[in-house]
C-alpha atoms as a PDB file:
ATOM      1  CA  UNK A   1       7.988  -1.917  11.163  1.00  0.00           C
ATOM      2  CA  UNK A   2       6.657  -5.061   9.448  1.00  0.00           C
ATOM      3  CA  UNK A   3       4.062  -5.056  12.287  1.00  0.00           C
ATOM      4  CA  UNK A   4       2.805  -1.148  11.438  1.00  0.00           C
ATOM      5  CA  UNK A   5       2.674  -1.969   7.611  1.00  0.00           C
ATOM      6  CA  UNK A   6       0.729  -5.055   8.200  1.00  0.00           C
ATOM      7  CA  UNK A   7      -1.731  -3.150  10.264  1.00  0.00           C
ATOM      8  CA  UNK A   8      -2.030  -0.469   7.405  1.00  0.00           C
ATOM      9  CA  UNK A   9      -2.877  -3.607   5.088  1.00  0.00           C
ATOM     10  CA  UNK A  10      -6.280  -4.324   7.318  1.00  0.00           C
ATOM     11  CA  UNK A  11      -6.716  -0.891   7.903  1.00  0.00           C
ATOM     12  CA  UNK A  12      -7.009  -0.400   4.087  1.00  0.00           C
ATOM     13  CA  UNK A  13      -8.886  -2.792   3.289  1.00  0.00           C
ATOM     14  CA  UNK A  14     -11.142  -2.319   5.543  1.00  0.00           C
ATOM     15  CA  UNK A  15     -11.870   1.049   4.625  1.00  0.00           C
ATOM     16  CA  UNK A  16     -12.032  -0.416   0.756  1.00  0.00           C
ATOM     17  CA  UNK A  17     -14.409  -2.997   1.665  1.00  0.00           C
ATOM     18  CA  UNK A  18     -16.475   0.018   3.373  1.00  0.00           C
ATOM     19  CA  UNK A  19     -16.177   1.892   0.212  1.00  0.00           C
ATOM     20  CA  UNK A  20     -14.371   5.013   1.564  1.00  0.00           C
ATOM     21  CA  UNK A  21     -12.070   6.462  -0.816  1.00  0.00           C
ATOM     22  CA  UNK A  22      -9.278   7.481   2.163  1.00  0.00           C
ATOM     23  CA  UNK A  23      -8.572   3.494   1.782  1.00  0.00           C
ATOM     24  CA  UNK A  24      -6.576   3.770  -1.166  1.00  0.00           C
ATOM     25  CA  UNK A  25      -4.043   6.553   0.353  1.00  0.00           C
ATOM     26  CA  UNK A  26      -3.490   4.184   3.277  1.00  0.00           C
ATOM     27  CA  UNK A  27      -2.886   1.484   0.884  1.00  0.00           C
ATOM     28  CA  UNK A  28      -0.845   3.799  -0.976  1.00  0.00           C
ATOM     29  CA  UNK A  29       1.433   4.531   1.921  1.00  0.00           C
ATOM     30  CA  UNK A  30       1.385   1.251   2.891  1.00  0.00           C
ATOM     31  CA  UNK A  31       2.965   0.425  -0.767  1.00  0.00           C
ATOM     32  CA  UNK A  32       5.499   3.038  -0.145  1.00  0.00           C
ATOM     33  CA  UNK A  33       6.070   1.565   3.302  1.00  0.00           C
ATOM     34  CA  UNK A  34       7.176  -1.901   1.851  1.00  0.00           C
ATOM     35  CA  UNK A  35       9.668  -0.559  -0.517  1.00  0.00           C
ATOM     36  CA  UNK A  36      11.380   1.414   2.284  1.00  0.00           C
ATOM     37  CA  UNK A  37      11.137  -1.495   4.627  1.00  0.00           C
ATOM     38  CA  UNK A  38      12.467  -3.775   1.620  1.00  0.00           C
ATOM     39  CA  UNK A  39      15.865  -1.456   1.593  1.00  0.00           C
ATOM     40  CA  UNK A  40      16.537  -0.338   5.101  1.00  0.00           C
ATOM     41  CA  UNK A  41      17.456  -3.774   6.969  1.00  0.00           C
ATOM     42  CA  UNK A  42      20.860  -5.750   6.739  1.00  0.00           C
ATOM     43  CA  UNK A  43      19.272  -8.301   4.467  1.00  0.00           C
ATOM     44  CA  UNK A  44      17.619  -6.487   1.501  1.00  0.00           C
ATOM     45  CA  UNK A  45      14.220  -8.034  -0.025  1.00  0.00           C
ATOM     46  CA  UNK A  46      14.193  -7.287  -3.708  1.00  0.00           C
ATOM     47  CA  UNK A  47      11.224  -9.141  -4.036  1.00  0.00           C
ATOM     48  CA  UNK A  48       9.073  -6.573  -2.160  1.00  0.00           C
ATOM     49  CA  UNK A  49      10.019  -3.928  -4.221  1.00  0.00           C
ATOM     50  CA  UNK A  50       8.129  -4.981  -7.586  1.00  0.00           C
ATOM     51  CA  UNK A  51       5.216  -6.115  -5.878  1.00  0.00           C
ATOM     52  CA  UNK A  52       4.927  -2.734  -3.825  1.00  0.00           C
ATOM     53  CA  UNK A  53       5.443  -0.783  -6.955  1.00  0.00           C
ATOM     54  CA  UNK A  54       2.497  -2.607  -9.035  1.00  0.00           C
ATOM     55  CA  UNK A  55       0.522  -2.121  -5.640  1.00  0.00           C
ATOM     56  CA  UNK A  56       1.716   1.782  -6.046  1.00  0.00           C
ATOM     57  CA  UNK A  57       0.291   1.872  -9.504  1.00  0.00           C
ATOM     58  CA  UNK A  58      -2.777  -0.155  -8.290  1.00  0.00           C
ATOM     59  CA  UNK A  59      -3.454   2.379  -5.353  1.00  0.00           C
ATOM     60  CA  UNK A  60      -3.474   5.772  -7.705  1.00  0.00           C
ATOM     61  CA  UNK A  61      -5.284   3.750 -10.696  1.00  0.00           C
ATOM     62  CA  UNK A  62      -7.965   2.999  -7.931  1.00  0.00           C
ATOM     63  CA  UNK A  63      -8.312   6.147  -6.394  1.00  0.00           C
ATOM     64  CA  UNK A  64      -8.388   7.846  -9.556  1.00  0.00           C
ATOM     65  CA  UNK A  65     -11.532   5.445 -10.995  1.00  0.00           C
ATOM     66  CA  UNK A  66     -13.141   6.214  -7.603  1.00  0.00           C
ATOM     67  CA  UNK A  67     -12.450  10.466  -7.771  1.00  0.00           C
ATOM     68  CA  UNK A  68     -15.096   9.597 -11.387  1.00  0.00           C
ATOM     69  CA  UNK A  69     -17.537   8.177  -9.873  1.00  0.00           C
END
């Protein structure tokens, strides 16, 4: 799974860096990805979970300053 969300990461920045909007929901997803990743396995990573959730936050702040422009 760590593979797939890592993927997303390029993915989504890549379509950032080509300024199309759909990059944010992939980062978004991605974010959400983490969290769930950060939970499901034998040895839990707290530390994912705040950084995924200010990357949540980041992800709908960013799409929403795009949806303005």
């Amino acid at each position: 799974m760590d593979w797939i969300l890592s993927a997303l990461v390029i993915g989504g920045n890549y379509l950032l860096g080509k300024k199309i909007i759909w990059g944010w929901v992939v980062m978004f997803v991605n974010s959400i990805g983490w969290i769930v990743y950060a939970f499901t396995f034998e040895d839990i990573q707290y530390g994912l979970v705040p950084s995924a959730a200010i990357n949540v936050a980041l992800c709908i702040k960013g799409y929403y300053e795009w949806r303005k422009d």
